[in-house]
Each structure stands twice: as structure tokens, then as C-alpha cells.
C-alpha atoms as a PDB file:
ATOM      1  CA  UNK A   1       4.411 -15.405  11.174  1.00  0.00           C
ATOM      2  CA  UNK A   2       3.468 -12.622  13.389  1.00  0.00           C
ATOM      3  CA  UNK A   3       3.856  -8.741  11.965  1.00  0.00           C
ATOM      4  CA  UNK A   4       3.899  -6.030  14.518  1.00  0.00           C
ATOM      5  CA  UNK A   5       3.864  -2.118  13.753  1.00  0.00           C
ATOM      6  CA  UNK A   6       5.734  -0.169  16.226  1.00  0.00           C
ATOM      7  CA  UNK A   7       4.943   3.068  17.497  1.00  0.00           C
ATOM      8  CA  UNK A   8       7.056   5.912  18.662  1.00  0.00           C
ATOM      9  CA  UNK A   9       6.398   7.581  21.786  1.00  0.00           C
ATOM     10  CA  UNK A  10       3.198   9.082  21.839  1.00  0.00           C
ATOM     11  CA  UNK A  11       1.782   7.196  18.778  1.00  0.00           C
ATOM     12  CA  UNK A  12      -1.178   4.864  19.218  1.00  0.00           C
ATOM     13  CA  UNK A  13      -0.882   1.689  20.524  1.00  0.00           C
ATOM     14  CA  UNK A  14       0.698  -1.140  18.099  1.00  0.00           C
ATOM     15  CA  UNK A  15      -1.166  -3.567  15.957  1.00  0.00           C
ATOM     16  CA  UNK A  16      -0.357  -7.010  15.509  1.00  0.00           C
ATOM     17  CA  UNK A  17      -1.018  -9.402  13.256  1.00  0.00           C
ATOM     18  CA  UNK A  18      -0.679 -13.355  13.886  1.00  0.00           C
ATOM     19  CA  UNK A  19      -2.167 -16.389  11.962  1.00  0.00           C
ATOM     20  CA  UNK A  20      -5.976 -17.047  12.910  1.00  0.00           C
ATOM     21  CA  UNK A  21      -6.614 -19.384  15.681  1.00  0.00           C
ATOM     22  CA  UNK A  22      -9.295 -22.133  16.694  1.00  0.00           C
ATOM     23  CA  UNK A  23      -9.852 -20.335  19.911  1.00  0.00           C
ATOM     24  CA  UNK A  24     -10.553 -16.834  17.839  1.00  0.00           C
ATOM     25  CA  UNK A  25     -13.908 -17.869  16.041  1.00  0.00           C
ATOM     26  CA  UNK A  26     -15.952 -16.539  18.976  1.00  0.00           C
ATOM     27  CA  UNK A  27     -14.344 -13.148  19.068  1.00  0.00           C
ATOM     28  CA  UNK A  28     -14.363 -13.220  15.111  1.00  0.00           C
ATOM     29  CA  UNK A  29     -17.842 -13.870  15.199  1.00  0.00           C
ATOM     30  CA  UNK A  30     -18.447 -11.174  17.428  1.00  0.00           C
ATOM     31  CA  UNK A  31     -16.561  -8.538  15.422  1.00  0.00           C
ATOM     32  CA  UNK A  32     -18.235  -9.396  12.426  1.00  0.00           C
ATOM     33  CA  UNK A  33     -21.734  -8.955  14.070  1.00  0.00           C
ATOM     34  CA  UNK A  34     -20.960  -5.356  15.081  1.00  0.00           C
ATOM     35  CA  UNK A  35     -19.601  -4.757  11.264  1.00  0.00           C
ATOM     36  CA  UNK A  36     -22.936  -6.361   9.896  1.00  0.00           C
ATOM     37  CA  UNK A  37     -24.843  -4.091  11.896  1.00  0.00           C
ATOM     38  CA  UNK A  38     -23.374  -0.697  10.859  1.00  0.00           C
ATOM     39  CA  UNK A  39     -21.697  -1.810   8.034  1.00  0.00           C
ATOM     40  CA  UNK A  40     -24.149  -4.677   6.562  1.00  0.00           C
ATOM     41  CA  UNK A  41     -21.129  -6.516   5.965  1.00  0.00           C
ATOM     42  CA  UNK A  42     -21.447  -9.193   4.901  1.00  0.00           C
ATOM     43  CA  UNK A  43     -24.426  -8.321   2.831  1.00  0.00           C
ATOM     44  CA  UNK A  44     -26.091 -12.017   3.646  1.00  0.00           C
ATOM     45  CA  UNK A  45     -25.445 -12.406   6.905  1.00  0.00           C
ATOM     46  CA  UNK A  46     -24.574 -16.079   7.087  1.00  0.00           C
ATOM     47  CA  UNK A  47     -26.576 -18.900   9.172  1.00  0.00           C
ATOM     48  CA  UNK A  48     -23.091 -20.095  11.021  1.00  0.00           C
ATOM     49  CA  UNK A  49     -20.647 -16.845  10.709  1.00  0.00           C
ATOM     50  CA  UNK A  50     -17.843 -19.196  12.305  1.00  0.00           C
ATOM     51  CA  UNK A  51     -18.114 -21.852   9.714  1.00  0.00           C
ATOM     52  CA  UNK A  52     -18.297 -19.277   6.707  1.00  0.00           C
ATOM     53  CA  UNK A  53     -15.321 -17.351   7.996  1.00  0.00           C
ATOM     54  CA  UNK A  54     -13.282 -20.464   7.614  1.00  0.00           C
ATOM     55  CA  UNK A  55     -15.218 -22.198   4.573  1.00  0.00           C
ATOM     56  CA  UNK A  56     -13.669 -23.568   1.247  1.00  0.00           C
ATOM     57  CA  UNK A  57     -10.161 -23.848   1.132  1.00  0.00           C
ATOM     58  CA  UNK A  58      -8.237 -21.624   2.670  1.00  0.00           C
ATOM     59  CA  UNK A  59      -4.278 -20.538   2.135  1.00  0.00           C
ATOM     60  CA  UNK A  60      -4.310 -18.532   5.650  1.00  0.00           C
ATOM     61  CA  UNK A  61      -6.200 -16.668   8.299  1.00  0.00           C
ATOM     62  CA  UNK A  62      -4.656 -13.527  10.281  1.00  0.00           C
ATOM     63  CA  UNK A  63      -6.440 -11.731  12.853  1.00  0.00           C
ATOM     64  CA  UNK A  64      -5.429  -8.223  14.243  1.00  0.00           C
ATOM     65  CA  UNK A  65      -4.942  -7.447  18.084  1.00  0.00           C
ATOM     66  CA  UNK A  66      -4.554  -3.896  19.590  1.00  0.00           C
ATOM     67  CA  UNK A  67      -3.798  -3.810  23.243  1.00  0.00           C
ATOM     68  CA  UNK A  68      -4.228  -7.005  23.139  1.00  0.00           C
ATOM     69  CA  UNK A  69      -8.328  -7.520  21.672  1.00  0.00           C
ATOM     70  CA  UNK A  70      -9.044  -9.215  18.336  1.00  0.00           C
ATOM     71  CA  UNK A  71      -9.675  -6.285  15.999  1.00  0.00           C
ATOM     72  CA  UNK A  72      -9.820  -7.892  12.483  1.00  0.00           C
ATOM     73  CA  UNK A  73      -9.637 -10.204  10.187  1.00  0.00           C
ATOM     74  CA  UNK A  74      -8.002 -11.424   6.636  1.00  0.00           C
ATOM     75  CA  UNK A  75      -7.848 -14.799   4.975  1.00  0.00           C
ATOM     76  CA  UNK A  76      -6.552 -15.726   1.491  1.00  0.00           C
ATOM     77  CA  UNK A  77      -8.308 -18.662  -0.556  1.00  0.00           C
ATOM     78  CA  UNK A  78      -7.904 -20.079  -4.221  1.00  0.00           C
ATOM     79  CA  UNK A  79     -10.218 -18.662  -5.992  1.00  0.00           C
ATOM     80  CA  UNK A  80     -13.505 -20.196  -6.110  1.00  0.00           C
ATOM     81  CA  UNK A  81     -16.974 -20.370  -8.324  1.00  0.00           C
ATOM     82  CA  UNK A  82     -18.540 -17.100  -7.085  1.00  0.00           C
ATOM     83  CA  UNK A  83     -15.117 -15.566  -7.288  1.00  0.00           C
ATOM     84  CA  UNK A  84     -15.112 -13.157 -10.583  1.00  0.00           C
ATOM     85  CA  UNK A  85     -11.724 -11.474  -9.785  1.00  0.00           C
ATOM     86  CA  UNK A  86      -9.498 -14.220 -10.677  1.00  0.00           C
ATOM     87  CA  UNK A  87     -11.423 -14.740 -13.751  1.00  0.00           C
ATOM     88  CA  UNK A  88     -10.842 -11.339 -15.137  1.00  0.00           C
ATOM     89  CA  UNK A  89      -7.530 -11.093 -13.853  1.00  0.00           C
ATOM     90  CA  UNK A  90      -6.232 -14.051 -15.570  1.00  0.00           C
ATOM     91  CA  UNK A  91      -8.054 -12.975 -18.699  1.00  0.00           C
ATOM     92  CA  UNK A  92      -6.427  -9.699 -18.632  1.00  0.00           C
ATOM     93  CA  UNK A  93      -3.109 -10.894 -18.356  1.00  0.00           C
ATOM     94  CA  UNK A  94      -3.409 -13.843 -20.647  1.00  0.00           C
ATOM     95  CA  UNK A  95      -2.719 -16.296 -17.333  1.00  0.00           C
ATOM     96  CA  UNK A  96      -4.737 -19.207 -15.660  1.00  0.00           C
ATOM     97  CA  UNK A  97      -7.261 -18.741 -12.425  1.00  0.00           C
ATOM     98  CA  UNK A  98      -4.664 -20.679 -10.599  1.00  0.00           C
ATOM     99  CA  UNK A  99      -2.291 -18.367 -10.800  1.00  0.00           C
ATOM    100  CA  UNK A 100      -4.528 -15.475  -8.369  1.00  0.00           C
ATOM    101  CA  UNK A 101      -5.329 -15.961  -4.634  1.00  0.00           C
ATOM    102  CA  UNK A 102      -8.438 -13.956  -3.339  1.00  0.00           C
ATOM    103  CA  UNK A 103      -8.263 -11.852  -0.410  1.00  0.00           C
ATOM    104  CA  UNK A 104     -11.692 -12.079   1.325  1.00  0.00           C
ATOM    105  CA  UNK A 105     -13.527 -11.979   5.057  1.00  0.00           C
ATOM    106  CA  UNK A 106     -11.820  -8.605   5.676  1.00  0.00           C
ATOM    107  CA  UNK A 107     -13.090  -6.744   8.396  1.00  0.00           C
ATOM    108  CA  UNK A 108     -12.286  -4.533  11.176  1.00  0.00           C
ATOM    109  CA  UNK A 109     -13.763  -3.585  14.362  1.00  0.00           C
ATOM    110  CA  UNK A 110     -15.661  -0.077  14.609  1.00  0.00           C
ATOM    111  CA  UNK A 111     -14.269   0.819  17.872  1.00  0.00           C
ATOM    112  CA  UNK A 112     -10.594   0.452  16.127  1.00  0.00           C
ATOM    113  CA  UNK A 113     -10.725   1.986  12.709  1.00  0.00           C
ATOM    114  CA  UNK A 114      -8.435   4.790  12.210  1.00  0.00           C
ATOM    115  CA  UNK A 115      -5.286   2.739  12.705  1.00  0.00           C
ATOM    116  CA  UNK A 116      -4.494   1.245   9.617  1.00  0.00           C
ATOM    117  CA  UNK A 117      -5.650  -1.944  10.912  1.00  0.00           C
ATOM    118  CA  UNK A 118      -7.419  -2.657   7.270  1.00  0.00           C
ATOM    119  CA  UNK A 119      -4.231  -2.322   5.366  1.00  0.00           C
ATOM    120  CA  UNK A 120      -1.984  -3.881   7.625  1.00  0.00           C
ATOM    121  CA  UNK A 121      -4.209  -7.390   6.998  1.00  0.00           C
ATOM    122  CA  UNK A 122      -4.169  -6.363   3.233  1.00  0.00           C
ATOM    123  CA  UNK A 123      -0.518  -6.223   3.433  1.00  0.00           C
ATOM    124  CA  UNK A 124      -0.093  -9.392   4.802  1.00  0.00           C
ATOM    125  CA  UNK A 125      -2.576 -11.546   3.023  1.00  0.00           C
ATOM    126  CA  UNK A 126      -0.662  -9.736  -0.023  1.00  0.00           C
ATOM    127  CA  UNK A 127       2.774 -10.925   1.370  1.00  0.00           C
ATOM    128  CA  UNK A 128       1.153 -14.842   1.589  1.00  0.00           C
ATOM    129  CA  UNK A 129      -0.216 -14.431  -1.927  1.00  0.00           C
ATOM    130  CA  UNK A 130       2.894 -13.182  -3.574  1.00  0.00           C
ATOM    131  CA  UNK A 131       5.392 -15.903  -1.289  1.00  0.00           C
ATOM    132  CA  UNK A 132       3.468 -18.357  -2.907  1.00  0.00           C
ATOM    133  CA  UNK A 133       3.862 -17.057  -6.662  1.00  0.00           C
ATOM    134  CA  UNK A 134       0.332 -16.029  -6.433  1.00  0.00           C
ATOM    135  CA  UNK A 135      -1.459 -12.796  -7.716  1.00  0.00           C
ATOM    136  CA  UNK A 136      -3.887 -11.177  -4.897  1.00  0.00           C
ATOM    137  CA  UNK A 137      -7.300 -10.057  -6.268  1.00  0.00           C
ATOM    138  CA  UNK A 138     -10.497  -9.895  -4.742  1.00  0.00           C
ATOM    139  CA  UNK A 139     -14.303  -9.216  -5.003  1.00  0.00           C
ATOM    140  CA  UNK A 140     -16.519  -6.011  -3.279  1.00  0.00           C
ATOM    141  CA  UNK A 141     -19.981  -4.955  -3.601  1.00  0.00           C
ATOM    142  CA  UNK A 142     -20.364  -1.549  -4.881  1.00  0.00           C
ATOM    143  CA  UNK A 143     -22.334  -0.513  -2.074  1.00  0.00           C
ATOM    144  CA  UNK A 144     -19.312  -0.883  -0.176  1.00  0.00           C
ATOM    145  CA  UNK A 145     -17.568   2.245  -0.891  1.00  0.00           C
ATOM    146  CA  UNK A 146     -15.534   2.266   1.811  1.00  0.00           C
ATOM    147  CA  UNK A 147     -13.728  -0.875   1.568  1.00  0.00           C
ATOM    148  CA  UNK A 148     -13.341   0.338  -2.555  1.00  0.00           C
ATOM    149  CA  UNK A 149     -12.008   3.157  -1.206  1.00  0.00           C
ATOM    150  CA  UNK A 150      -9.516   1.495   1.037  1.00  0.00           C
ATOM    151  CA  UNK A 151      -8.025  -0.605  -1.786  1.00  0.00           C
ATOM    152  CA  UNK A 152      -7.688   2.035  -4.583  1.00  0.00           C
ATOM    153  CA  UNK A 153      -5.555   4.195  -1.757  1.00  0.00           C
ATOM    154  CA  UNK A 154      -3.748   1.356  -1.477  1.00  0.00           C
ATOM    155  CA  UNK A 155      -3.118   1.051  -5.203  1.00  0.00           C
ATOM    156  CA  UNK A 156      -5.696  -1.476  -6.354  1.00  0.00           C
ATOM    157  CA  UNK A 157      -6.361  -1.646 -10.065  1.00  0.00           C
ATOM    158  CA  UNK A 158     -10.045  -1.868 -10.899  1.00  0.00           C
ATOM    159  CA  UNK A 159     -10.414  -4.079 -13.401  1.00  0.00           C
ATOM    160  CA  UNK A 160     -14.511  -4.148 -13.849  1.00  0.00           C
ATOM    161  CA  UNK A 161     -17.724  -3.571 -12.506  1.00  0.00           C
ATOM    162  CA  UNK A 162     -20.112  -6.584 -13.398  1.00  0.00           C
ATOM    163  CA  UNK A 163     -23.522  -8.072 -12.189  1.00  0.00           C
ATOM    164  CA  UNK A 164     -23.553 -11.020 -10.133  1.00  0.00           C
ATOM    165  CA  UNK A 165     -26.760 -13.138  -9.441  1.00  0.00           C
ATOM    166  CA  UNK A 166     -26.681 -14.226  -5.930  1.00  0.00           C
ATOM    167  CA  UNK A 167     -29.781 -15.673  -5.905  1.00  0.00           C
ATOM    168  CA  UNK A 168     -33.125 -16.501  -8.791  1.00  0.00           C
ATOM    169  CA  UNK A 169     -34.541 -12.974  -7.438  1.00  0.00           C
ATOM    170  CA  UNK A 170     -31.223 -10.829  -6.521  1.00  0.00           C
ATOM    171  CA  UNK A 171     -28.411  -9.437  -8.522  1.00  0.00           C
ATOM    172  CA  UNK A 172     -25.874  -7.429  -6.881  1.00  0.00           C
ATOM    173  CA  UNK A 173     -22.841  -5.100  -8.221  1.00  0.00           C
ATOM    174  CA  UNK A 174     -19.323  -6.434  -7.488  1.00  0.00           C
ATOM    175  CA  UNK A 175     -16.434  -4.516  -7.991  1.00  0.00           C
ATOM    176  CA  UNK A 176     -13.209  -6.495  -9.071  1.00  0.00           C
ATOM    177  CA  UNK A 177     -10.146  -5.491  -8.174  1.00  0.00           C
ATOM    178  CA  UNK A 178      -6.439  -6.699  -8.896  1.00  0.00           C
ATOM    179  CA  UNK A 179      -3.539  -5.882  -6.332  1.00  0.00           C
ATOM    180  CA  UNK A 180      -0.745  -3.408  -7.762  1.00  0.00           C
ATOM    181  CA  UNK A 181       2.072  -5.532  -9.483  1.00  0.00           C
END
């Protein structure tokens, strides 16, 4: 399923968004290098960044092209053991942790912020979530404010702040959040 946004005359270019590809890791990889390095996203930068974009079990990947470059990236999983989001959620709403879908490996390219790129991803890993009965909800460090900030304009409930361990010597701040119903 490709989405496209249209522009009117004068308008920025358009954004599309099509199902992730084996012949987009590289670029992926790429992207997510520059948003390490002035984002520190993600916070452990992983030993094979293609491999952990697509690890565990995944329910999709999208990508984001403008003007034809990759631009970003979205993928939806079943929630897994790090995962605190789908715990809480189903807790909350008296439900099982099969019943959520995490949105995760979100990022967009520096060089093409600005365009909505971020929630147009969100919007469709949403869309694949709720298609398949499932409720979107995912995890963010705190440090990353402006992610946070992204998904509470775009009507994400916050449903705690909580300490995870990470590792014997590191505990981090994760924000959960819970997409609007």
C-alpha cells in the first residue's frame, strides 16, 4: 500500500510512503547514522543497524521518499519483552498484550524535517495497527523530547513514566504512550 500527500501549487514537494524494501537497508542505515549523530537516536547505537531495524517480528516496514530519496522510517511489531507500552496499555484497559502493536524504529532524516514526514509514518503504522484489530502504543526515552512532543500533538495519551534497566549498570526513563482511540 503506498500513501502519497499531494501538494497544491507552490506547496513543498510530496511525501510518499511505500512498504520497506530489501534494497532500502543501506539508505536506512544511512539515515539512521545522521539521526544518531545529532539526535543520539537510537540511544545504543546498535552493532548491525540493518539487522536491528528489521529484528523480532515484524507486522510492516514503510519508508518515506521526497523527491524521490528515502527520508524515514516506521515499522510495527507485536509487542515484545523490553516493550512496557503494551503492558500498561492492556492493564489500563483491562485487555491482553496481544491485543497492542508497537510502533518503533521511527526516524526521519535532518535534511527533511519540517514536512510532516514523522506523522505521516505514524499515521500509517496506525492505519496497519488498527486494520488488524490492534491498538498502537509505543515506547520513548525521556530524553527524547522531541519525538514526545511529536506524539502528544498528535494526540498520544501518556500513560506513565517508568524506569527501565537496560543493562546491570544503566537505567534509563521511558515514556509510554497509547495512540488516541
Amino acid at each position: 500500500m503506498n500513501i502519497q500527500r499531494s501538494e497544491q501549487p507552490g506547496e513543498r514537494p510530496s511525501v510518499r510512503v511505500r512498504q520497506r524494501a530489501d534494497g532500502d537497508a543501506e539508505e536506512c542505515v544511512r539515515v539512521l547514522a545522521e539521526v544518531h549523530r545529532l539526535d543520539g537516536y537510537p540511544v545504543n547505537w546498535p552493532d548491525r543497524p540493518g539487522e536491528w531495524l528489521s529484528s523480532g517480528p515484524l507486522l510492516g516496514s514503510w519508508v518515506a521518499e521526497r523527491e524521490g530519496r528515502l527520508v524515514g522510517h516506521v515499522s510495527l511489531s507485536p509487542g515484545g519483552e523490553g516493550d512496557l507500552a503494551p503492558t500498561l496499555w492492556s492493564e489500563q484497559n483491562g485487555a491482553t498484550r496481544d491485543m497492542t502493536a508497537v510502533v518503533g524504529r521511527l526516524f526521519v532524516d535532518p535534511q527533511a524535517r519540517g514536512h510532516r514526514i514523522g506523522a505521516l509514518l505514524i499515521g500509517h503504522a496506525v492505519e496497519e495497527a488498527r486494520s488488524r484489530g490492534l491498538h498502537p502504543v509505543l515506547d520513548v526515552v525521556t530524553t527524547d523530547t522531541a519525538a514526545a512532543a511529536l506524539y502528544e500533538r498528535l494526540g498520544w495519551k501518556l500513560m506513565a513514566t517508568v524506569e527501565q534497566r537496560w543493562s546491570p549498570h544503566r537505567t534509563v526513563a521511558i515514556r509510554c504512550y497509547a495512540a488516541p482511540s
